[in-house]
C-alpha atoms as a PDB file:
ATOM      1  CA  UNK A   1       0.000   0.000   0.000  1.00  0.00           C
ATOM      2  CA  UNK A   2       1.052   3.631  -1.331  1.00  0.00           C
ATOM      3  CA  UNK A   3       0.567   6.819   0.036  1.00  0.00           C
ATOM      4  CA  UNK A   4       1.437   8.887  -3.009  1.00  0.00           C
ATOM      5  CA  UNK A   5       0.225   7.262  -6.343  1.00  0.00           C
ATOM      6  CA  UNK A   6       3.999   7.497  -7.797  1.00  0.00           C
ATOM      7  CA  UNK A   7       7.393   8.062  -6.285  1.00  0.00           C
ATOM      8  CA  UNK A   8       7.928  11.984  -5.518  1.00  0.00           C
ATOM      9  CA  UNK A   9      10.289  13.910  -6.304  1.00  0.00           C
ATOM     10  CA  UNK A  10      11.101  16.916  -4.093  1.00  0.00           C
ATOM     11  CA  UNK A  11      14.258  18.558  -3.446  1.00  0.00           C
ATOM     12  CA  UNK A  12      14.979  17.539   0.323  1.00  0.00           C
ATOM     13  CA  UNK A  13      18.425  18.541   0.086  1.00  0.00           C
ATOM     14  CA  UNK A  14      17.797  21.584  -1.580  1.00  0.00           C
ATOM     15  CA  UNK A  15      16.238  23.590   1.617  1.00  0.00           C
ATOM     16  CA  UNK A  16      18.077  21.816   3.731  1.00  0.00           C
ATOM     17  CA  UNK A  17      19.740  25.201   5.628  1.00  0.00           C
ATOM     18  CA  UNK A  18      15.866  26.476   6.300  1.00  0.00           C
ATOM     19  CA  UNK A  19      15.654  23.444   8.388  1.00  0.00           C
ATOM     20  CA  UNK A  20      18.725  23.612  10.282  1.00  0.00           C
ATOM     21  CA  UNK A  21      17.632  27.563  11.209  1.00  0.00           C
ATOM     22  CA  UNK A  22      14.405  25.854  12.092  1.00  0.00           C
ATOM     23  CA  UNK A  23      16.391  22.749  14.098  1.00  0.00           C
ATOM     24  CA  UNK A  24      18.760  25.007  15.905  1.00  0.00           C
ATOM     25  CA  UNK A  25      15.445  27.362  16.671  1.00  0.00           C
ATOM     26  CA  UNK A  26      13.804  24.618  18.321  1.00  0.00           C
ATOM     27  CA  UNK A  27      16.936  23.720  20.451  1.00  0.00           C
ATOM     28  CA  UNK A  28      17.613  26.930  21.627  1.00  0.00           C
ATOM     29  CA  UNK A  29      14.167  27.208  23.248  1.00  0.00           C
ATOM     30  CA  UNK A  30      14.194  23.853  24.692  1.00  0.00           C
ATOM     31  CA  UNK A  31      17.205  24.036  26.183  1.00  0.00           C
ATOM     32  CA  UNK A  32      16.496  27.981  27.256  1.00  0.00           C
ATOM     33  CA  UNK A  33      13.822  26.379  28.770  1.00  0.00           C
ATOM     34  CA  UNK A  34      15.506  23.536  30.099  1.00  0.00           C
ATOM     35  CA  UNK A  35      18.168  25.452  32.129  1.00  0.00           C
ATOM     36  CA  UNK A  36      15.579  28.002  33.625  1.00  0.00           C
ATOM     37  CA  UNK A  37      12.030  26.085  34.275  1.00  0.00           C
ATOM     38  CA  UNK A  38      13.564  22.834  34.520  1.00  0.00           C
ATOM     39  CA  UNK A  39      11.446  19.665  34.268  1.00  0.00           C
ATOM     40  CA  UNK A  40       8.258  18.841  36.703  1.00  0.00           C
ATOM     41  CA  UNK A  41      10.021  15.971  37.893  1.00  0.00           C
ATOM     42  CA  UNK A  42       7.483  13.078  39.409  1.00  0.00           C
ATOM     43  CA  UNK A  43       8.214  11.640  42.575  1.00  0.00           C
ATOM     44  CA  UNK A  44       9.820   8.636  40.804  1.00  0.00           C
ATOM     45  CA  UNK A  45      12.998  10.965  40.519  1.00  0.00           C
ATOM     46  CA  UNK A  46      12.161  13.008  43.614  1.00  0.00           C
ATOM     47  CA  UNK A  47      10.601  11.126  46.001  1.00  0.00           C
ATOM     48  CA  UNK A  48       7.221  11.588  47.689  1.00  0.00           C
ATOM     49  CA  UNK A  49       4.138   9.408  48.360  1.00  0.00           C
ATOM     50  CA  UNK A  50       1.728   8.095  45.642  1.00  0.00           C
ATOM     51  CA  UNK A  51      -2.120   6.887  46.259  1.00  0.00           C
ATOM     52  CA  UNK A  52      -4.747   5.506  44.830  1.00  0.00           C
ATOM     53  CA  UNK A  53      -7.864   5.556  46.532  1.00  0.00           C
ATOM     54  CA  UNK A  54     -11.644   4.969  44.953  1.00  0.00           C
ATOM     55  CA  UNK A  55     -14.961   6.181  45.639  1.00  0.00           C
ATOM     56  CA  UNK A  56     -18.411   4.973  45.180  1.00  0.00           C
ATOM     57  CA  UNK A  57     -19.731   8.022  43.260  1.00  0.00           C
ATOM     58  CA  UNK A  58     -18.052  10.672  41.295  1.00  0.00           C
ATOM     59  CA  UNK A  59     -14.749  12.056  42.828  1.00  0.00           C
ATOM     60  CA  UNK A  60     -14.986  15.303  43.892  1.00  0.00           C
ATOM     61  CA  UNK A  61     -10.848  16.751  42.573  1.00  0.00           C
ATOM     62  CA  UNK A  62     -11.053  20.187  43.636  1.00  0.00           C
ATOM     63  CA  UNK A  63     -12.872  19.239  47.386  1.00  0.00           C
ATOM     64  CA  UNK A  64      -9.932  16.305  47.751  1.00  0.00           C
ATOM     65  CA  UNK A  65      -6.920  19.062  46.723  1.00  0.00           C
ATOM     66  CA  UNK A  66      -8.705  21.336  48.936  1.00  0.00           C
ATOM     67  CA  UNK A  67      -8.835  19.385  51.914  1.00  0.00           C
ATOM     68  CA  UNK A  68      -4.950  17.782  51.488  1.00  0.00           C
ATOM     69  CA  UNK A  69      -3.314  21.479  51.081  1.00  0.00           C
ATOM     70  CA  UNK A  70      -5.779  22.317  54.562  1.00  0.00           C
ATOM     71  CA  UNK A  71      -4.413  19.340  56.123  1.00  0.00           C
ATOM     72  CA  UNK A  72      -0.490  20.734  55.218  1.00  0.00           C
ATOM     73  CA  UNK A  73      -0.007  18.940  52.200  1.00  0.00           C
ATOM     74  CA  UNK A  74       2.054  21.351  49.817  1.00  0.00           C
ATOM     75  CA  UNK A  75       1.354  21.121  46.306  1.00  0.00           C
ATOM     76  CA  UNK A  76      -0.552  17.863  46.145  1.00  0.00           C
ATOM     77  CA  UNK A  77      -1.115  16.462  42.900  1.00  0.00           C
ATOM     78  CA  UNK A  78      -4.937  14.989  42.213  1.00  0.00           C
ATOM     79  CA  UNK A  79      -5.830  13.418  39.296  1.00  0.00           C
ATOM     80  CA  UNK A  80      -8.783  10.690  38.291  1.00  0.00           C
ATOM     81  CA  UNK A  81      -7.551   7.848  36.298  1.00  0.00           C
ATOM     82  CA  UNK A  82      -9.655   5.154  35.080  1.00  0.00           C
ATOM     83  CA  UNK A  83     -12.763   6.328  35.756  1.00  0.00           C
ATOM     84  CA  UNK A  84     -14.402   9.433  37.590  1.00  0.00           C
ATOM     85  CA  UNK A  85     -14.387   7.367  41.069  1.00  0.00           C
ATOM     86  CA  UNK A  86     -10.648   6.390  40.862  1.00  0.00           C
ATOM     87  CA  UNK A  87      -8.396   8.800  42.024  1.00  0.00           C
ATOM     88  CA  UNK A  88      -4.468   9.520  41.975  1.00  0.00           C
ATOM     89  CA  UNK A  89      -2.341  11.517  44.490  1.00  0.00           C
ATOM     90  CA  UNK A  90       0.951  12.492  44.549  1.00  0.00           C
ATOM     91  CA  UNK A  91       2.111  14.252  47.433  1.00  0.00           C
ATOM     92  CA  UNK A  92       5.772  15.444  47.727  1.00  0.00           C
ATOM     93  CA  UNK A  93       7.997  14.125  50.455  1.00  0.00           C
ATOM     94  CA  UNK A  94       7.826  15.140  54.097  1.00  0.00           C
ATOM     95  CA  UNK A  95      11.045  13.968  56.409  1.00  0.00           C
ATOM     96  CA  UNK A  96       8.155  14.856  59.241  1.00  0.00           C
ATOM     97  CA  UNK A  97       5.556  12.408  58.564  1.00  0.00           C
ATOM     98  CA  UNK A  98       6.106   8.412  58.417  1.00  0.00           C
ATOM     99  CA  UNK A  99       4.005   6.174  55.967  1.00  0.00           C
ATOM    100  CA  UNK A 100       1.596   5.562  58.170  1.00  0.00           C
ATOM    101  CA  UNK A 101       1.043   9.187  59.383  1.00  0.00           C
ATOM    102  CA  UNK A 102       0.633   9.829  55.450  1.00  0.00           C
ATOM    103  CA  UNK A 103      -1.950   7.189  55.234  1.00  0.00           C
ATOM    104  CA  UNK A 104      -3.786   8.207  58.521  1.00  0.00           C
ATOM    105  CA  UNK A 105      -4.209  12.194  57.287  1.00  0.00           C
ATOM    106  CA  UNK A 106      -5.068  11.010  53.671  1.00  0.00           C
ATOM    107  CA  UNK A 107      -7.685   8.291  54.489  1.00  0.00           C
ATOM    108  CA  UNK A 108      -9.130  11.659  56.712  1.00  0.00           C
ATOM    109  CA  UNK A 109      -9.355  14.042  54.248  1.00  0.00           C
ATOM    110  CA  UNK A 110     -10.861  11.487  51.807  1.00  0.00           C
ATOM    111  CA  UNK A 111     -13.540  10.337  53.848  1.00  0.00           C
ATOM    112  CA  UNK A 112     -13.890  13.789  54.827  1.00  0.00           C
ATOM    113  CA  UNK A 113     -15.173  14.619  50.600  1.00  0.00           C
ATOM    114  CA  UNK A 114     -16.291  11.145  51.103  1.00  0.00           C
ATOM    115  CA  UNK A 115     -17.203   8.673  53.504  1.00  0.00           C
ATOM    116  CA  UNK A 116     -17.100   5.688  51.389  1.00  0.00           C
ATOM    117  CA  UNK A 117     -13.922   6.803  50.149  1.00  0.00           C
ATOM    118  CA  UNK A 118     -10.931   3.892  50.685  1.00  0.00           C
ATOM    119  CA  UNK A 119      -7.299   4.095  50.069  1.00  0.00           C
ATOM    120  CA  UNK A 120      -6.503   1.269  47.650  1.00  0.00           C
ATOM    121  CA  UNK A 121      -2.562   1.454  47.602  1.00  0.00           C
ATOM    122  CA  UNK A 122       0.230   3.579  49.247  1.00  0.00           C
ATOM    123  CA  UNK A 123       3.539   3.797  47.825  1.00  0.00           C
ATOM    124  CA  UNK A 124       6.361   5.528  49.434  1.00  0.00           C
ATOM    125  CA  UNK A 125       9.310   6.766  47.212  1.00  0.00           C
ATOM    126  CA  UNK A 126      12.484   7.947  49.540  1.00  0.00           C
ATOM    127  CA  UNK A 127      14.675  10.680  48.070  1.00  0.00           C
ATOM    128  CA  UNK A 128      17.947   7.964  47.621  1.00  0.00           C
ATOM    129  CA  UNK A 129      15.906   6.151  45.558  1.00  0.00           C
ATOM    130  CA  UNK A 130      14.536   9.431  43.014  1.00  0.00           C
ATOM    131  CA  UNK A 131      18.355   9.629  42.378  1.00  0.00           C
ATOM    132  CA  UNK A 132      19.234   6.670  41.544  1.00  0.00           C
ATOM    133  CA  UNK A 133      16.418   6.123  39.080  1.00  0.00           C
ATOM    134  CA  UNK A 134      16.989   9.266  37.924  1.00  0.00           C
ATOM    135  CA  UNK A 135      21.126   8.451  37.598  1.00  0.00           C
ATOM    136  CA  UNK A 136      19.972   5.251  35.636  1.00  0.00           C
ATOM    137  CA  UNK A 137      17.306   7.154  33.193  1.00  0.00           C
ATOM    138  CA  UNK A 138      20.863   9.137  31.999  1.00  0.00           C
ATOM    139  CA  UNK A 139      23.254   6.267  31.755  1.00  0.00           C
ATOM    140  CA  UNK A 140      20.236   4.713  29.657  1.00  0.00           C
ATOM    141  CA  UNK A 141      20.309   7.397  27.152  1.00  0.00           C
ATOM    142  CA  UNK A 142      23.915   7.539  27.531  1.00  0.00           C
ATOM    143  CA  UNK A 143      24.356   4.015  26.289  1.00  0.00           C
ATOM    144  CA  UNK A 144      22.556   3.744  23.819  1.00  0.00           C
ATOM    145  CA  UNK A 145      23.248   6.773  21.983  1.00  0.00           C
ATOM    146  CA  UNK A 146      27.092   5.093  22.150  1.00  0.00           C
ATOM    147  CA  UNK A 147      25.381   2.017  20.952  1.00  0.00           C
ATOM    148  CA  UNK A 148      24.014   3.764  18.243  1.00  0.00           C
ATOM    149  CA  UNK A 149      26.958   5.660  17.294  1.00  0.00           C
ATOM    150  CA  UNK A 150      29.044   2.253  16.849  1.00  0.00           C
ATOM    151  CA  UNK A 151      26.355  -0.082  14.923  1.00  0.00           C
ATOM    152  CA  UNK A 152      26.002   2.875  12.634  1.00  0.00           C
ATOM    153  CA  UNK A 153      30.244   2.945  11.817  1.00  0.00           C
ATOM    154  CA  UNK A 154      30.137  -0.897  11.331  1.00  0.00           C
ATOM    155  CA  UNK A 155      27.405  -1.129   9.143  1.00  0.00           C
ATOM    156  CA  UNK A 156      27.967   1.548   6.765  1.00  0.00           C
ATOM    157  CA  UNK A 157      32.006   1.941   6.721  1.00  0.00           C
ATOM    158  CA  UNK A 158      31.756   5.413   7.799  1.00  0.00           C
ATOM    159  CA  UNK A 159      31.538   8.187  10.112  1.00  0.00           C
ATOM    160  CA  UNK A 160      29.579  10.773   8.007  1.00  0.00           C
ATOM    161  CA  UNK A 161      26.629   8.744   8.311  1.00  0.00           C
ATOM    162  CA  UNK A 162      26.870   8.050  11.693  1.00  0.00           C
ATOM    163  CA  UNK A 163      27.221  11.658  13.046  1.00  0.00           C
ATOM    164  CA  UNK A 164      23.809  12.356  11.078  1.00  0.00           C
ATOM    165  CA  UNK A 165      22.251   9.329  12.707  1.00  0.00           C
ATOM    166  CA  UNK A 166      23.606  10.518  16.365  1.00  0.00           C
ATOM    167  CA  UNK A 167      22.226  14.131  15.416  1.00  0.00           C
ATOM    168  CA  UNK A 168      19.153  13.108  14.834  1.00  0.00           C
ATOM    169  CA  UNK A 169      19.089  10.559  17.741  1.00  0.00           C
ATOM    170  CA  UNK A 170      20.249  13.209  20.286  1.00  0.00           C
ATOM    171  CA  UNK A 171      17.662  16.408  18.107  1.00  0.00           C
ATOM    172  CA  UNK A 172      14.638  14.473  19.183  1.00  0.00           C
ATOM    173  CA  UNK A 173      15.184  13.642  22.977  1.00  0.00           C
ATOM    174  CA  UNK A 174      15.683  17.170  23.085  1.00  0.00           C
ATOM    175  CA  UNK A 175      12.328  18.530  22.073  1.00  0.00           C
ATOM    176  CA  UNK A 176      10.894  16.124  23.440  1.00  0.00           C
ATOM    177  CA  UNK A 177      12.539  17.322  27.013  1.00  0.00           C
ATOM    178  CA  UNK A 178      11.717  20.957  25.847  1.00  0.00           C
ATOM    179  CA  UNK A 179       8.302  20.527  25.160  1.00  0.00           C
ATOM    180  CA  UNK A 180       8.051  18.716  28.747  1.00  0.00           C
ATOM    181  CA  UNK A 181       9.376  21.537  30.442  1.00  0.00           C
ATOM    182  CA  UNK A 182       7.391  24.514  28.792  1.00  0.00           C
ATOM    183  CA  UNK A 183       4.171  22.668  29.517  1.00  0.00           C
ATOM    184  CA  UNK A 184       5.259  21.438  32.601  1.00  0.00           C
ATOM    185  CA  UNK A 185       3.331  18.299  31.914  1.00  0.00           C
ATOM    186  CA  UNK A 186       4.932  15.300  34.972  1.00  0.00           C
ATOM    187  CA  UNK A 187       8.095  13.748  33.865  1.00  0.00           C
ATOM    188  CA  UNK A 188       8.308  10.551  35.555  1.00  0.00           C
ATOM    189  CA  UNK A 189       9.919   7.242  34.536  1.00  0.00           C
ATOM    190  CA  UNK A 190       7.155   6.051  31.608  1.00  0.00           C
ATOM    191  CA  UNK A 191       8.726   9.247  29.887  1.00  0.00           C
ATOM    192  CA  UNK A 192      11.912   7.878  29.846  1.00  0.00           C
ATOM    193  CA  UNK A 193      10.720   4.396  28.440  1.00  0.00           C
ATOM    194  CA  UNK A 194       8.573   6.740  25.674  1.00  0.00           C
ATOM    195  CA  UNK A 195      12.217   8.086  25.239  1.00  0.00           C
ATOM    196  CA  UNK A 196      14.053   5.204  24.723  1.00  0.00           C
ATOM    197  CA  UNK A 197      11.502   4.116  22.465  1.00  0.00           C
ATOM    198  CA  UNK A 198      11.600   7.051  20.309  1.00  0.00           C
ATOM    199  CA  UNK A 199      15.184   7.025  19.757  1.00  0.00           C
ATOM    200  CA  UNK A 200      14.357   3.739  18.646  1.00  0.00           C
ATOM    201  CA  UNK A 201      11.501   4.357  16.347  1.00  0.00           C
ATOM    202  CA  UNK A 202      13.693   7.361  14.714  1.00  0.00           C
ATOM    203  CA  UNK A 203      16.921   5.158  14.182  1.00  0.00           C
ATOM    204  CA  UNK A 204      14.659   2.307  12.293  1.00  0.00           C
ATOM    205  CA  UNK A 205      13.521   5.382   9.872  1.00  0.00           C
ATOM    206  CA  UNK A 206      17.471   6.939   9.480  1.00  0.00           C
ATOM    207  CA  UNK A 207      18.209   3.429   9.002  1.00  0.00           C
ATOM    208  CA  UNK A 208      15.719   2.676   6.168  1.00  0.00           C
ATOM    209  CA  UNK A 209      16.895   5.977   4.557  1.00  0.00           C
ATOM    210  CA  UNK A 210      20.469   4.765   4.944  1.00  0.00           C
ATOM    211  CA  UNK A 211      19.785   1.395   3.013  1.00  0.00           C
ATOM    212  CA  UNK A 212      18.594   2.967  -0.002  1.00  0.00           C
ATOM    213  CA  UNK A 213      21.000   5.448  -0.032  1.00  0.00           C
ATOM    214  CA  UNK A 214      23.846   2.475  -0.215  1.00  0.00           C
ATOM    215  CA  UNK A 215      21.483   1.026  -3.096  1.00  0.00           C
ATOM    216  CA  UNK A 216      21.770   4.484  -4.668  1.00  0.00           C
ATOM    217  CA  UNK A 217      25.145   4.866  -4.605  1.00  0.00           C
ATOM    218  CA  UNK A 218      25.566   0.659  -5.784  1.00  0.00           C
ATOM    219  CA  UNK A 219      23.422   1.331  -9.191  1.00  0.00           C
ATOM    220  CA  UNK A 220      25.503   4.685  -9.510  1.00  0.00           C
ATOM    221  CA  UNK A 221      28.403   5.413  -8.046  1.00  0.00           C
ATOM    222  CA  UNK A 222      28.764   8.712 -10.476  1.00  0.00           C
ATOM    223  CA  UNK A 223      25.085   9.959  -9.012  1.00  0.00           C
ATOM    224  CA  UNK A 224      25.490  13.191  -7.196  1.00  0.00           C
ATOM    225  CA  UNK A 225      25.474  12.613  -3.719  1.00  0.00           C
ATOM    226  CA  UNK A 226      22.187  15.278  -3.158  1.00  0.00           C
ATOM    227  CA  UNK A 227      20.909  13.756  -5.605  1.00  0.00           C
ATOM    228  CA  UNK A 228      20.918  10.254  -4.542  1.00  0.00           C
ATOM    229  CA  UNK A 229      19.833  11.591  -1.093  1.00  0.00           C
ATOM    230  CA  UNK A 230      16.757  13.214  -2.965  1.00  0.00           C
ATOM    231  CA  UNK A 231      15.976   9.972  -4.563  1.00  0.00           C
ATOM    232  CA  UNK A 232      16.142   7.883  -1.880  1.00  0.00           C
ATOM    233  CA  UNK A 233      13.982   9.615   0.781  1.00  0.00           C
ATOM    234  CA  UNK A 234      11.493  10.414  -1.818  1.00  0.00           C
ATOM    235  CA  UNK A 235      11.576   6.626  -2.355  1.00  0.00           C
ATOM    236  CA  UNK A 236      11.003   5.611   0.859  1.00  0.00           C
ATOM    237  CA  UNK A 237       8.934   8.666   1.684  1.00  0.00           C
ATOM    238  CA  UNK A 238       5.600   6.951   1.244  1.00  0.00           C
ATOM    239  CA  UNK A 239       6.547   3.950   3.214  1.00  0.00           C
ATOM    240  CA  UNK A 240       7.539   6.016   6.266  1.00  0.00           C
ATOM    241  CA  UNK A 241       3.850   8.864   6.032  1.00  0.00           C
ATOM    242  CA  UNK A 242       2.155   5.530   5.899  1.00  0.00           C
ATOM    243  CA  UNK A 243       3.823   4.012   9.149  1.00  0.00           C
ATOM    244  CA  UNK A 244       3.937   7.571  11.176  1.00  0.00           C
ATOM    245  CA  UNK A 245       0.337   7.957  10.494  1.00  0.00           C
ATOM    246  CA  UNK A 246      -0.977   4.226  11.427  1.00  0.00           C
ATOM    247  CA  UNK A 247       1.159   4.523  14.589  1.00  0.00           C
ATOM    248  CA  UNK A 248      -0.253   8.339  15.347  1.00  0.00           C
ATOM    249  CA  UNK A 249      -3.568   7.012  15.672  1.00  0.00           C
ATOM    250  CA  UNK A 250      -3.257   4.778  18.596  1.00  0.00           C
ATOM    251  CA  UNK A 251      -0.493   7.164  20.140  1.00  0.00           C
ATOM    252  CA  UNK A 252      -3.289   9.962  20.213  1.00  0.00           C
ATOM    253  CA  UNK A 253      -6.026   7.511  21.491  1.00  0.00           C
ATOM    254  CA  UNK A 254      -3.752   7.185  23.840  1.00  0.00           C
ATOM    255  CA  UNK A 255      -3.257  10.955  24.824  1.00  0.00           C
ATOM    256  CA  UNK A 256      -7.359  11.454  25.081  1.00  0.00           C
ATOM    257  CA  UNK A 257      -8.689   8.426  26.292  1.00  0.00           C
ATOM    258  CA  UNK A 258      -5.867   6.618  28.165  1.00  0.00           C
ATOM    259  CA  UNK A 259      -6.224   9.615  30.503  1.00  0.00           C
ATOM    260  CA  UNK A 260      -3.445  11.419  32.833  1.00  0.00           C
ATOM    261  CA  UNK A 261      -1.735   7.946  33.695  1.00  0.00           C
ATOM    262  CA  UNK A 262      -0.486   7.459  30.348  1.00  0.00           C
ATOM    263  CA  UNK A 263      -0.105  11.080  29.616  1.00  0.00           C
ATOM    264  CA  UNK A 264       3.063  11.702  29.702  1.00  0.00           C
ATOM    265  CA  UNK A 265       3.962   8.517  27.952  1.00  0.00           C
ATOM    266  CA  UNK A 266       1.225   9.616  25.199  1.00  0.00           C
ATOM    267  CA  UNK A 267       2.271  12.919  24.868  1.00  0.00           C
ATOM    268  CA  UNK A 268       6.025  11.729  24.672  1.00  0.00           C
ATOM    269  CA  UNK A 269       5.734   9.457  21.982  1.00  0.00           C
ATOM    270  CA  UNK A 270       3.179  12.020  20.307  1.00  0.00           C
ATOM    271  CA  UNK A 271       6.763  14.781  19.864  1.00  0.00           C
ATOM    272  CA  UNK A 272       9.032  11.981  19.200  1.00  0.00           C
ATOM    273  CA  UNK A 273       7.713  10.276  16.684  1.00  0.00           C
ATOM    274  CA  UNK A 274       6.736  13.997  14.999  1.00  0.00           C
ATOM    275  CA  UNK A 275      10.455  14.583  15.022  1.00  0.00           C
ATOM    276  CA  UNK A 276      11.718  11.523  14.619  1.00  0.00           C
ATOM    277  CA  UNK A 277       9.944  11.585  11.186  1.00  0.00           C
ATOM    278  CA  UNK A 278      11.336  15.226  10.697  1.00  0.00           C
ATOM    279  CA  UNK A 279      15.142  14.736  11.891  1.00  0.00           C
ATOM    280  CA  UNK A 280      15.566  11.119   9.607  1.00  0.00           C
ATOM    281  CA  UNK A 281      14.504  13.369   6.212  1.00  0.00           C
ATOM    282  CA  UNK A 282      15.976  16.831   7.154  1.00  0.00           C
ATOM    283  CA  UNK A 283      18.877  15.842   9.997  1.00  0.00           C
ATOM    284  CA  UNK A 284      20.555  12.511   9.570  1.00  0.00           C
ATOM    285  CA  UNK A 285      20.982  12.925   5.669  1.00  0.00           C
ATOM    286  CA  UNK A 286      21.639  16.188   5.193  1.00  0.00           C
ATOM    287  CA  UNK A 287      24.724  16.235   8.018  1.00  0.00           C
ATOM    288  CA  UNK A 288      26.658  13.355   5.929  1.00  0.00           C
ATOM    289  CA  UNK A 289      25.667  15.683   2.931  1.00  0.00           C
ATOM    290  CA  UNK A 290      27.542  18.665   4.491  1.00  0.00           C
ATOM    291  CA  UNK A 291      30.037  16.431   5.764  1.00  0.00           C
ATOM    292  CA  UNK A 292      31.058  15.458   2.408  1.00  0.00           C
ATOM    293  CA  UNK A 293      29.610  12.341   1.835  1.00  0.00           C
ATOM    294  CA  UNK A 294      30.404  10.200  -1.604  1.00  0.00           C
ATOM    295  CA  UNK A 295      30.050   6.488  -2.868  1.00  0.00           C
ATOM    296  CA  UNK A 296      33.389   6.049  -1.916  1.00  0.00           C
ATOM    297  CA  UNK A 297      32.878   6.674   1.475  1.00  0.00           C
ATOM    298  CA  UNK A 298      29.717   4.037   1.482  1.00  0.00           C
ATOM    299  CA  UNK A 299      31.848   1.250  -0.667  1.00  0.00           C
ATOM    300  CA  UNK A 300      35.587   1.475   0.283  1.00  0.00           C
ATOM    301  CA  UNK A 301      38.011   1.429  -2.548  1.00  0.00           C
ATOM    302  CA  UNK A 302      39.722  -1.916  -2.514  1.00  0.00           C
ATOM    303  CA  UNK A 303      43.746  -2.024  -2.655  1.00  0.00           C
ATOM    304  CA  UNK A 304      44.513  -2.945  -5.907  1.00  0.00           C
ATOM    305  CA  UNK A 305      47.789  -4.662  -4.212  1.00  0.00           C
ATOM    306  CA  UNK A 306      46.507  -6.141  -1.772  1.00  0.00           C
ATOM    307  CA  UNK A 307      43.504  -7.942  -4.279  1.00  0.00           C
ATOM    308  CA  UNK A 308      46.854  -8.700  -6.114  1.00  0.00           C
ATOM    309  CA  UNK A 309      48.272 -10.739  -3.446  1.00  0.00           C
ATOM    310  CA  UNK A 310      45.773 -13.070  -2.964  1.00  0.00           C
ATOM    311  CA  UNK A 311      45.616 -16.727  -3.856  1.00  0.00           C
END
């Protein structure tokens, strides 16, 4: 199945500095952003309590927020998830207050909107342990971005290629971190998976792109190299609208009916696989353009001596 009704033909490569400005905009805010609003961290990085309690009628949010910052709560976090009788809080950590303190205050405030209200589940996060999921979420990233880096070299003999396949890996984790912290929308650890997976999801694409550009450069090794860029993401072009647009649907049922749970893992995925689409066109191929890129580079020339020497 074909989303255009014959292979395209625009000039990628040709506007190619317009998207850069538009890249390096886009970073610029995010990480402006970044450095000055910094991210609304969940209490899986910085600790705090998290409970779900249900009620047998509708949940009454603004009451239940109400009553927790009146108890001495600061900045408690209530959200329904589920349904309208399930309810989530998140309440930041207190050195004060033991679990079962927590629980005791909580359970009053709910039956106090509510006296059929029950706490289902009470989780306690400690500050030690915020850190060192938040130490492992970087040395994720880290890792495979390295990962990424070397598969790249080995596969396609050289390192033009793979510094547009980093860029693009490293552009999208970016926005998606600066569109996290202008909304302020929670960043908690299903974010990071929705990371991971969109570096993924955005390598498979450069990858794709990469392929045909070696098949390219094997039918014609005298093809210009923007040229056979051209032709091969306008060749694959189809293929990819086609696979961003099947996977968009169920990433933005997610984001209005999987409600605030899977939010942030929604609304992740949502950015990432936007850019991911963008950066494996306008990023990944474009760098090894401007870095020079020719069929040489993509089939080494052979030694002529050492072909010579062997049996």
């Amino acid at each position: 199945m074909e989303f255009f009704s014959k292979v395209s033909n625009f000039p990628f490569m040709a506007t190619r500095k317009v998207w850069y400005t538009l890249s390096v905009v886009l970073m610029l805010v995010s990480f402006g952003s970044f450095f000055t609003r910094g991210l609304n961290l969940a209490i899986d990085f910085t600790g705090g309590v998290s409970i779900e309690a249900s009620f047998p009628g509708t949940a009454n949010i603004d009451a239940i927020r109400a009553g927790l910052v009146q108890a001495g709560f600061k900045e408690p976090s209530v959200q329904n998830f589920g349904t309208s009788r399930d309810v989530a809080v998140r309440l930041p950590p207190d050195a004060k207050l033991s679990g079962a303190e927590v629980r005791a205050k909580v359970d009053g405030v709910l039956r106090g909107v509510d006296p059929g209200a029950a706490i289902q589940r009470l989780e306690v996060v400690g500050p030690q342990v915020g850190d060192e999921l938040r130490n492992s979420a970087i040395w994720a990233l880290s890792i495979t971005l390295l990962l990424v880096f070397g598969y790249i070299s080995l596969r396609f003999h050289t390192w033009r290629l793979s510094l547009g396949a980093i860029l693009a890996v490293i552009h999208d984790p970016i926005l998606v971190l600066g569109v996290f912290s202008i909304t302020g929308t929670p960043f908690d650890l299903a974010v990071v998976a929705a990371i991971l997976a969109v570096v993924g999801y955005s390598l498979n694409d450069t990858i794709i792109v990469f392929d045909r550009i070696r098949e390219r450069f094997e039918a014609n090794r005298r093809l210009a190299t923007a040229l056979a860029l051209d032709q091969s993401i306008n060749q694959t072009l189809s293929r990819t609208i086609m696979t961003k647009l099947v996977t968009l649907i169920v990433v933005v049922a997610l984001l209005f009916l999987g409600g605030p749970v899977l939010r942030g893992f929604s609304e992740a995925l949502l950015i990432g696989i936007l850019a991911g689409t963008y950066s494996s066109i306008y990023i990944s191929a474009s760098i090894a353009l401007d870095c020079g890129l020719k069929a040489e580079h993509v089939f080494p020339v052979v030694d002529r001596k050492v072909v010579d020497s062997l049996p």
